[in-house]
N, C-alpha and C. Protein backbone atom coordinates (compact mmCIF):
# COMPACT_ATOMS: atom_id res chain seq x y z
N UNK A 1 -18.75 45.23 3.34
CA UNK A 1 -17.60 46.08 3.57
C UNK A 1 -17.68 47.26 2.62
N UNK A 2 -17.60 48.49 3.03
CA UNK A 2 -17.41 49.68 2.21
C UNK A 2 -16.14 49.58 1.17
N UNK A 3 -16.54 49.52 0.19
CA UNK A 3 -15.55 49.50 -1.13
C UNK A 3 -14.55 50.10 -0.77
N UNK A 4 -14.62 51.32 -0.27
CA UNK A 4 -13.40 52.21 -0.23
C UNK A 4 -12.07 51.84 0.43
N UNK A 5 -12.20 50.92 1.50
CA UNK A 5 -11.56 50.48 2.16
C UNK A 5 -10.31 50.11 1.21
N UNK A 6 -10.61 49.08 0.04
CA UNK A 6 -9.88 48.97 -0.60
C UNK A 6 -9.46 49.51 -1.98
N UNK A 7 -9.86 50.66 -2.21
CA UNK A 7 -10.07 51.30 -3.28
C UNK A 7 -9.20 52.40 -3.74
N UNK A 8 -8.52 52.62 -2.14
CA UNK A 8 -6.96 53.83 -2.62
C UNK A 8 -7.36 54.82 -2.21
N UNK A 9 -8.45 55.33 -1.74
CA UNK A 9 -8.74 57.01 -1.44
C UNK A 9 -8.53 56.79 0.00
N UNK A 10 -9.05 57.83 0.48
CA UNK A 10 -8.97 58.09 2.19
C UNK A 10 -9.85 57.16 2.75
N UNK A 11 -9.37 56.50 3.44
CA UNK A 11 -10.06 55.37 4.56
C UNK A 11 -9.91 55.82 5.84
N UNK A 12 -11.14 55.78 6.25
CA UNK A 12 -11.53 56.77 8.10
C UNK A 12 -10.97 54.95 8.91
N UNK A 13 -10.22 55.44 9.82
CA UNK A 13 -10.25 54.49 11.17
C UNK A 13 -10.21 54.83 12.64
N UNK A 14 -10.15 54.43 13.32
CA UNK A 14 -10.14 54.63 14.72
C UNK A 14 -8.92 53.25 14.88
N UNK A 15 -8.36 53.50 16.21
CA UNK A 15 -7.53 53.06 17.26
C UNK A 15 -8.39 52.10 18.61
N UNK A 16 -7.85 50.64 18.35
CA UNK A 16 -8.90 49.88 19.85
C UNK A 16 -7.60 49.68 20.44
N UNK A 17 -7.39 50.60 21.79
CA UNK A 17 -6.10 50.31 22.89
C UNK A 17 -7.01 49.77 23.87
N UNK A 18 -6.74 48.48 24.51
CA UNK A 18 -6.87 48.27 25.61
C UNK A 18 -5.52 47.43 26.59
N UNK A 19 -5.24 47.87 27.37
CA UNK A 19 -4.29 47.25 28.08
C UNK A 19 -5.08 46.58 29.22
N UNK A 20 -4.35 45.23 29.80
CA UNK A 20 -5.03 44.60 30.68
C UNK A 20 -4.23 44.54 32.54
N UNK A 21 -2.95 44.91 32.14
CA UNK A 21 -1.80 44.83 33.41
C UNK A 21 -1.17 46.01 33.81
N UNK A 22 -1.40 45.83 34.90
CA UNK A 22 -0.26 47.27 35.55
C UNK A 22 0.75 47.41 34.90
N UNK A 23 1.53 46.45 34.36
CA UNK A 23 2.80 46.43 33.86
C UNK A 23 2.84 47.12 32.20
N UNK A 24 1.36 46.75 31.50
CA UNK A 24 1.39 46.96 30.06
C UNK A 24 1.50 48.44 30.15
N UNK A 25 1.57 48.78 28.71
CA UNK A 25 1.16 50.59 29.18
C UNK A 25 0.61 50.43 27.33
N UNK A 26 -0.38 51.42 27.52
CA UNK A 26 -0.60 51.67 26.43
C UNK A 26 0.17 52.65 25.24
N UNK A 27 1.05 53.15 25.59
CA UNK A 27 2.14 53.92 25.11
C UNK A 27 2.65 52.84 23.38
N UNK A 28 3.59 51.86 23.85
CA UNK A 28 3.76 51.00 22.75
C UNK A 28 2.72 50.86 21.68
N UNK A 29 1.37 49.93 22.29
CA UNK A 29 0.65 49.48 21.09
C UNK A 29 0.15 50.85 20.65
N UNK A 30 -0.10 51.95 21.12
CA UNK A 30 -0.36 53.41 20.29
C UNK A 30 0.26 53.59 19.27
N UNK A 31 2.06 54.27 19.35
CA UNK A 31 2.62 54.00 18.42
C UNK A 31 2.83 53.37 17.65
N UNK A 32 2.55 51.80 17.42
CA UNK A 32 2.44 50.93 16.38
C UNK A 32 1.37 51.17 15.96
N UNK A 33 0.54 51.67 16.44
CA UNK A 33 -1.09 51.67 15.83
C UNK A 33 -1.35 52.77 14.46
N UNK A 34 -0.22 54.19 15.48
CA UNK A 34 -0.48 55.19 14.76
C UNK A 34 0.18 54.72 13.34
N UNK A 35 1.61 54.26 14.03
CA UNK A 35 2.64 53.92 12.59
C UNK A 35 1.74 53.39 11.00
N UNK A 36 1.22 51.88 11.76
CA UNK A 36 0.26 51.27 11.08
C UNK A 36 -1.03 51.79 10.21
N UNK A 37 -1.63 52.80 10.62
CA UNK A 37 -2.21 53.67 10.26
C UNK A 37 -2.03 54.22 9.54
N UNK A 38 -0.32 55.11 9.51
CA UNK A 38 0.06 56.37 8.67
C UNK A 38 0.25 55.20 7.25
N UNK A 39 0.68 54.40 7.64
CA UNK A 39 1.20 53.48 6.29
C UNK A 39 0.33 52.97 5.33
N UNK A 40 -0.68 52.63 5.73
CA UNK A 40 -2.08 52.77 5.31
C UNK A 40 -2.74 53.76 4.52
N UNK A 41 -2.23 55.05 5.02
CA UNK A 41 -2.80 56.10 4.37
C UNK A 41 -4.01 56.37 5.21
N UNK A 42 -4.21 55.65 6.47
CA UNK A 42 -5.79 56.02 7.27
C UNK A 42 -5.97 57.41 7.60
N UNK A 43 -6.83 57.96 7.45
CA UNK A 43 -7.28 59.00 8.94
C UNK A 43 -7.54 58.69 10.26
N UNK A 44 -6.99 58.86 11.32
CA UNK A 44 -7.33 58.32 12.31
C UNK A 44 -8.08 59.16 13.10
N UNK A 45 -9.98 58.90 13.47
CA UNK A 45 -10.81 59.62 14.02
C UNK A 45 -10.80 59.50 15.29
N UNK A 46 -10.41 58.83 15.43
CA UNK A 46 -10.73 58.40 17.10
C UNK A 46 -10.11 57.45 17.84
N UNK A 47 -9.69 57.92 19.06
CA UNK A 47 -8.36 56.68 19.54
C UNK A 47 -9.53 56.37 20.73
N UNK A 48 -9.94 54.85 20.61
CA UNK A 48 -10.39 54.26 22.20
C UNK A 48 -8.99 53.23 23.46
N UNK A 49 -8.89 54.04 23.86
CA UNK A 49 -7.75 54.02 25.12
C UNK A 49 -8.22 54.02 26.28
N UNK A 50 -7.95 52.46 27.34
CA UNK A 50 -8.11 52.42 28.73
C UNK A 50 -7.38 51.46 28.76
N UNK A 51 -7.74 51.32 29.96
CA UNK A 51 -6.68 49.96 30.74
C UNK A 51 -7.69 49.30 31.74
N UNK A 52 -7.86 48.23 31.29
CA UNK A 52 -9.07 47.67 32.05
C UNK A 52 -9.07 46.24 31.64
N UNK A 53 -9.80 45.07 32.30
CA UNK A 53 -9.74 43.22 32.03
C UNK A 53 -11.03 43.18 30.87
N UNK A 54 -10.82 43.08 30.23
CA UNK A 54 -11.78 42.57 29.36
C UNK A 54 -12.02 41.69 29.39
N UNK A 55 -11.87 40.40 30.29
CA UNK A 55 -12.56 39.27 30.78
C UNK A 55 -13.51 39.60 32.03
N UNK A 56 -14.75 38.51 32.18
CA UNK A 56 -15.50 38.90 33.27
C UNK A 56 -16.50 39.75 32.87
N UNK A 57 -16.36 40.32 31.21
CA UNK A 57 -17.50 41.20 31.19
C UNK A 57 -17.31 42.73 31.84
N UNK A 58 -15.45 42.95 32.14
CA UNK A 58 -16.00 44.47 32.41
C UNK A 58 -16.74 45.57 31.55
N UNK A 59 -17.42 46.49 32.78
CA UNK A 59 -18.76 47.23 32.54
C UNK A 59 -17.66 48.27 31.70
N UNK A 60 -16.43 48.91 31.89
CA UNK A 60 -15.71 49.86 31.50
C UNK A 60 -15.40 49.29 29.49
N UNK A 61 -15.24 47.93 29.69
CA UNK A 61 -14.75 47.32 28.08
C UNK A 61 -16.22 47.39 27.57
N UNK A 62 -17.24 46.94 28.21
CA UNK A 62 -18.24 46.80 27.65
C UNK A 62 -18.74 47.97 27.12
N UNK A 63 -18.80 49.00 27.69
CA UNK A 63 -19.07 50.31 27.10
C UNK A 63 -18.43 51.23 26.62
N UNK A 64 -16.93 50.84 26.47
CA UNK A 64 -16.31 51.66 24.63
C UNK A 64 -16.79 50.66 23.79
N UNK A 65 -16.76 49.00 24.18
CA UNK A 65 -17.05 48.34 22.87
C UNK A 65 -18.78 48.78 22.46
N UNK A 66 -19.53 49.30 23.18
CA UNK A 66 -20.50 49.53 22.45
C UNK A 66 -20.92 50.94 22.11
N UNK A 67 -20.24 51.88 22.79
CA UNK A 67 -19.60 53.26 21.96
C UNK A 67 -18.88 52.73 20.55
N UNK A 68 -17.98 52.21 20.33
CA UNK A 68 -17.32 51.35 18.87
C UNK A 68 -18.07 51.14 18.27
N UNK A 69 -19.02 49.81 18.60
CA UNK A 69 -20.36 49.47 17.81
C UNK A 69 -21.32 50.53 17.22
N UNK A 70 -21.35 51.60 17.92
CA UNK A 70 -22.30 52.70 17.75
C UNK A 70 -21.80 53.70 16.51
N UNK A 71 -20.41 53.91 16.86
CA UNK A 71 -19.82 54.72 15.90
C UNK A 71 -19.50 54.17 14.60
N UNK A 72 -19.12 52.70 14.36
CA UNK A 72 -19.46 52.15 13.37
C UNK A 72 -20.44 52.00 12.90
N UNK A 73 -21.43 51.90 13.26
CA UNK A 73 -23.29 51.92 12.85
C UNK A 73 -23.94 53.27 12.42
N UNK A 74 -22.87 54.27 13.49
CA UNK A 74 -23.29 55.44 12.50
C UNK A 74 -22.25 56.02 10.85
N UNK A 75 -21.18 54.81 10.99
CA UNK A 75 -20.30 54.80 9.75
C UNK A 75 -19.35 56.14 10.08
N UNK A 76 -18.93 56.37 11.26
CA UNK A 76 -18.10 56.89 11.54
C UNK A 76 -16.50 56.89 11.35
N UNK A 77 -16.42 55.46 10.87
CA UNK A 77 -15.05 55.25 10.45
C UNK A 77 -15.33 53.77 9.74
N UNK A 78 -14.22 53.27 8.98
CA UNK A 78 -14.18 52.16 7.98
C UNK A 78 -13.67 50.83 8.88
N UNK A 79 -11.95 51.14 9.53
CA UNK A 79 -11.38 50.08 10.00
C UNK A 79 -11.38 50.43 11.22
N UNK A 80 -11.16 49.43 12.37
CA UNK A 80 -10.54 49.36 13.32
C UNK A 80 -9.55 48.69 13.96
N UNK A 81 -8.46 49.64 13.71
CA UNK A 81 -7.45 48.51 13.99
C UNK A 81 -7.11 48.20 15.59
N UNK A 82 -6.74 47.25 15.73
CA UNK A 82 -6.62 46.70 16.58
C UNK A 82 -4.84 45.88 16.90
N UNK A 83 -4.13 46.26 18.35
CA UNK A 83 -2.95 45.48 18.94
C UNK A 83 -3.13 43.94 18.48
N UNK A 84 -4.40 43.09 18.80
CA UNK A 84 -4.45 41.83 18.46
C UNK A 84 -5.68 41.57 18.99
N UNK A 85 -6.48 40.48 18.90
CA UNK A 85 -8.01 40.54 18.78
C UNK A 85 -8.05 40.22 19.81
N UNK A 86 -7.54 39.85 21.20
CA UNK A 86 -7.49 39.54 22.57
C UNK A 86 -7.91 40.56 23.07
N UNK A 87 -7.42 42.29 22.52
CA UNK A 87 -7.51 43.17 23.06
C UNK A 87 -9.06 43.87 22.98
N UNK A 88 -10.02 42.61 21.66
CA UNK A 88 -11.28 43.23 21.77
C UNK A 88 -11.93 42.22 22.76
N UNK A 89 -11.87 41.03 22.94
CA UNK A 89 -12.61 40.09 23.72
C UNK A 89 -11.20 39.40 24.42
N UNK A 90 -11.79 38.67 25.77
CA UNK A 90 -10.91 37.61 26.30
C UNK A 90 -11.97 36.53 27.13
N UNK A 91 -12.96 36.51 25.87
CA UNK A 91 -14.36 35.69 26.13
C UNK A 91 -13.67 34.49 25.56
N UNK A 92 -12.84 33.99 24.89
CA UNK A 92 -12.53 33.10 23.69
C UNK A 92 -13.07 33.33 22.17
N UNK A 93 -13.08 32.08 21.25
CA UNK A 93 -12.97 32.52 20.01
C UNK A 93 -14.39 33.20 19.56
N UNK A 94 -15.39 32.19 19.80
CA UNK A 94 -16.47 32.60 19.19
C UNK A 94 -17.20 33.92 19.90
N UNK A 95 -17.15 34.30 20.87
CA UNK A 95 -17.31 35.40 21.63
C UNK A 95 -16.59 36.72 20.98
N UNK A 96 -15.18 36.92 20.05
CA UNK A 96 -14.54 37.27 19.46
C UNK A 96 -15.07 37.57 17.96
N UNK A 97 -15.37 36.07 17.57
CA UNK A 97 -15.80 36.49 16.24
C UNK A 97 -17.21 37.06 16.19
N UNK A 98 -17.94 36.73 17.21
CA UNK A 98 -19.02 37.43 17.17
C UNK A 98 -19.10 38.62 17.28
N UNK A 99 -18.27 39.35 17.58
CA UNK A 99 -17.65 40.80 17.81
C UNK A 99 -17.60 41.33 16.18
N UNK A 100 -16.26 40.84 16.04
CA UNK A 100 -16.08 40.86 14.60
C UNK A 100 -16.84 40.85 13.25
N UNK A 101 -17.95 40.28 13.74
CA UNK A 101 -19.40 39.70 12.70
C UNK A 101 -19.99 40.95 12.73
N UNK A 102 -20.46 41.55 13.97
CA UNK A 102 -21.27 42.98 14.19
C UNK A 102 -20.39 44.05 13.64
N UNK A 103 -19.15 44.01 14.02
CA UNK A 103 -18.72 45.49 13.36
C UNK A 103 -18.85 44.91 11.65
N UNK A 104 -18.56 43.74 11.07
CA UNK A 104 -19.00 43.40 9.74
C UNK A 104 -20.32 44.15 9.31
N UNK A 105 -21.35 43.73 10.11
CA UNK A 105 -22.94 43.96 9.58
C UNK A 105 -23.00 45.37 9.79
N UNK A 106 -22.38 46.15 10.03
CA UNK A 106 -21.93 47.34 10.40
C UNK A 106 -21.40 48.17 8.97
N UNK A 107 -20.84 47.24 8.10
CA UNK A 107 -19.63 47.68 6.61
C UNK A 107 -18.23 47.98 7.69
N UNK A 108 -17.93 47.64 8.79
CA UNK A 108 -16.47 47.76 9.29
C UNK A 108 -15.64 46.51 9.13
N UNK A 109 -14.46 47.02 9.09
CA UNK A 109 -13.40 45.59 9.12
C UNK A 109 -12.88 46.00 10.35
N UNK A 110 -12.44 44.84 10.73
CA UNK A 110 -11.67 44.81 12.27
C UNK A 110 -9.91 44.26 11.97
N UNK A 111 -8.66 44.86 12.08
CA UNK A 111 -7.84 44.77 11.15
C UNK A 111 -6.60 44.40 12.60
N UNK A 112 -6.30 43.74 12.89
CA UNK A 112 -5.24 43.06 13.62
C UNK A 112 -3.93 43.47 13.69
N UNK A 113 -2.95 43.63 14.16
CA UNK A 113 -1.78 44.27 14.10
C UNK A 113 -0.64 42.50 14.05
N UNK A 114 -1.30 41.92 15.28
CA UNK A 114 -0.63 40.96 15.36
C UNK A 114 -1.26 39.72 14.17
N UNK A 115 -2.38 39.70 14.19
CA UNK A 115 -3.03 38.69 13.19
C UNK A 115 -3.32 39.34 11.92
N UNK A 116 -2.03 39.52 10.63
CA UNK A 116 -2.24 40.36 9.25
C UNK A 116 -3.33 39.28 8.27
N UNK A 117 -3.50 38.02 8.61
CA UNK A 117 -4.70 37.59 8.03
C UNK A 117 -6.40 38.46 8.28
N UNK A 118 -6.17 39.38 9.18
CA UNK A 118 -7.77 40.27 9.30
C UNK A 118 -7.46 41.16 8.27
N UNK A 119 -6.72 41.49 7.55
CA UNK A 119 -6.38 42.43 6.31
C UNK A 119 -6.78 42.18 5.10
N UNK A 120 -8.30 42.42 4.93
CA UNK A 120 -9.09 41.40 4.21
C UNK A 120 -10.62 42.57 3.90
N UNK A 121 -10.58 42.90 2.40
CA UNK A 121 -11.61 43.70 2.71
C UNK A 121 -12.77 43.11 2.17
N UNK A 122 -12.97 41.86 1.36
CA UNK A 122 -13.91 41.25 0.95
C UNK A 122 -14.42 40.07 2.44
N UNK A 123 -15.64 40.64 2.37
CA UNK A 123 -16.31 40.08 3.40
C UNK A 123 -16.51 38.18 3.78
N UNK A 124 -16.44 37.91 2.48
CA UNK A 124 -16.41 36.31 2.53
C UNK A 124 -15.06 35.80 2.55
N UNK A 125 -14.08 36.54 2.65
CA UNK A 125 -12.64 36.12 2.97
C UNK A 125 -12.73 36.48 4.49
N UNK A 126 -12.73 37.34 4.40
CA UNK A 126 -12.56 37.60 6.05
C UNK A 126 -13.67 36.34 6.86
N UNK A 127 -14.49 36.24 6.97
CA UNK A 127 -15.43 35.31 7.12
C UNK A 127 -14.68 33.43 7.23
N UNK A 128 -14.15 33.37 5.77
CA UNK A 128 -13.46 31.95 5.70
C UNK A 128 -12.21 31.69 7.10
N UNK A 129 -11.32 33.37 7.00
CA UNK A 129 -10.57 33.01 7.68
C UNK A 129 -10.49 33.02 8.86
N UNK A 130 -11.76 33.54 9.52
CA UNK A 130 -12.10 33.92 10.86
C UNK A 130 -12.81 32.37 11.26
N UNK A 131 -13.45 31.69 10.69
CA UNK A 131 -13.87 30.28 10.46
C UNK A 131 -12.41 29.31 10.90
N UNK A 132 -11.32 29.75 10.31
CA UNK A 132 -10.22 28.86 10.10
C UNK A 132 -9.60 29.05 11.54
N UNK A 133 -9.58 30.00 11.87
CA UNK A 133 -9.42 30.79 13.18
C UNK A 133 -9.89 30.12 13.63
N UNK A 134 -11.30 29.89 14.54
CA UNK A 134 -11.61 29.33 15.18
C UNK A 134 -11.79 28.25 15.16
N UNK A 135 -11.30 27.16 14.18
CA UNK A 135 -11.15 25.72 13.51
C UNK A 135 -9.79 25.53 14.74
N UNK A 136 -9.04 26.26 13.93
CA UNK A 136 -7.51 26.04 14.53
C UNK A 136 -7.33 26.33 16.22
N UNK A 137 -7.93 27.47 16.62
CA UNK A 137 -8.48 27.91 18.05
C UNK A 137 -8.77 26.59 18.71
N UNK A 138 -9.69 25.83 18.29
CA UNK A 138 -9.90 24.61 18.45
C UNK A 138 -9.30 23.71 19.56
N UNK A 139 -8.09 23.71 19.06
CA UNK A 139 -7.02 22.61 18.97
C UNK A 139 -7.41 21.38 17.97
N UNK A 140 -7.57 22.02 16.48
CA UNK A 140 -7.58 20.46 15.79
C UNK A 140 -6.45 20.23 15.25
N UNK A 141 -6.05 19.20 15.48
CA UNK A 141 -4.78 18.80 15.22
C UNK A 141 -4.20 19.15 13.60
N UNK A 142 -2.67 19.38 13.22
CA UNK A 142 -2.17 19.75 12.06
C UNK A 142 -2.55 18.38 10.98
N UNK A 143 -3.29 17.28 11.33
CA UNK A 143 -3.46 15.82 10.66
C UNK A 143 -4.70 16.10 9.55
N UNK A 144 -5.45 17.48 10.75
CA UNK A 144 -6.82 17.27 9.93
C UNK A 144 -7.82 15.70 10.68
N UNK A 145 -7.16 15.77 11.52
CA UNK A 145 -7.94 14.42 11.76
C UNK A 145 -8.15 12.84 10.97
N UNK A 146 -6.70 13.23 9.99
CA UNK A 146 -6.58 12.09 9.36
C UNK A 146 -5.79 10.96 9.98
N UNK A 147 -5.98 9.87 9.86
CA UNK A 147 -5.14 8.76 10.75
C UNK A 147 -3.70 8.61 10.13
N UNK A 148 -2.73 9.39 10.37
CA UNK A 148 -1.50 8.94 9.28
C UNK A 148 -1.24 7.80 9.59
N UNK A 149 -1.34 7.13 10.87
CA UNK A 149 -0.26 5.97 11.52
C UNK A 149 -0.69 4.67 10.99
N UNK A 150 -1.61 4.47 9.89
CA UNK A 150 -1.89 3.09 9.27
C UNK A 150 -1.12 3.23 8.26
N UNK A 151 -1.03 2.23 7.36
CA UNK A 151 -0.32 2.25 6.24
C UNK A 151 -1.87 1.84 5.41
N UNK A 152 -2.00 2.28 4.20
CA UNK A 152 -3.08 2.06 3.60
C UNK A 152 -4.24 2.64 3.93
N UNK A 153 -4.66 3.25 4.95
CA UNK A 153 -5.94 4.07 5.49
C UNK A 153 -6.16 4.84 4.45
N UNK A 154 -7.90 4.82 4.36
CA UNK A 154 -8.37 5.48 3.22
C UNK A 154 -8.19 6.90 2.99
C-alpha cells in the first residue's frame, strides 16, 4: 500500500458506481461517494459510472473493472472507493477478494462505504480482515464450531 494513503497529504481516488436495477439510480451512491471523499480529504480522478449486472460476467463490468485494474497499475489513483463490495463482484466471496488482492498488488486499497472494516491501509490488516470476511461469508457459525451443548467438553 502507498504510504501516503495514510500519511495526511493528498490521496488520489476514483469513484466504483455500479448500479444493477432499473429501479437503483446511481444518483444516491454518487453523492455519498463524493461526500465520503471530500471528508477524506481525497482528490477524486475519476468517477467509473454504469448500470449494468455484474453477475454472469458482464462484458460492460468486465471492462471498467479492467480499465480500474489498469489505472491502478499505472498508479493513477491510491483508493477506490466503493457503495459496497457487491458493487465490484456478484461472483461471491472469493471471486471478490480476489479482486481486492489485484488492486492490492497494484499499492491500491479498495475502501467500502458500507463495509468501514476495508478502511485499512496496512496491507496485512486488510488481508486478516478480508480472510475474516470470507470465514464469516461462510456461514460459520457464531460457536466457532465449538460444541457449547455438553457440559464439560474440552
Amino acid at each position: 500500500m502507498r504510504p501516503h494513503v495514510y500519511a495526511g497529504s493528498v490521496t488520489t481516488c476514483v469513484i466504483w458506481c455500479r448500479v444493477s436495477k432499473t429501479e437503483q439510480e446511481t444518483a444516491n451512491q454518487l453523492d455519498k461517494l463524493r461526500q465520503w471523499a471530500q471528508r477524506n480529504g481525497f482528490e477524486v480522478t475519476r468517477e467509473y459510472v454504469f448500470e449494468v449486472s455484474a453477475s454472469n460476467g458482464s462484458a460492460k463490468h468486465r471492462e471498467m473493472l479492467g480499465q480500474a485494474l489498469a489505472d491502478a497499475r499505472l498508479g493513477r489513483f491510491e483508493v477506490m472507493l466503493v457503495w459496497a463490495l457487491d458493487r465490484v463482484s456478484r461472483e461471491g466471496v472469493e471471486a471478490t477478494l480476489a479482486i481486492l488482492r489485484r488492486f492490492a498488488g497494484h499499492g491500491t486499497a479498495v475502501w467500502s462505504l458500507k463495509e468501514p472494516w476495508t478502511e485499512t491501509a496496512d496491507p496485512r490488516m486488510a488481508e486478516l480482515l478480508a480472510s475474516l470476511y470470507a470465514w464469516m461469508a461462510a456461514g460459520v457459525p457464531p460457536s466457532f464450531g465449538v460444541d457449547q451443548g455438553r457440559a464439560g467438553a474440552p
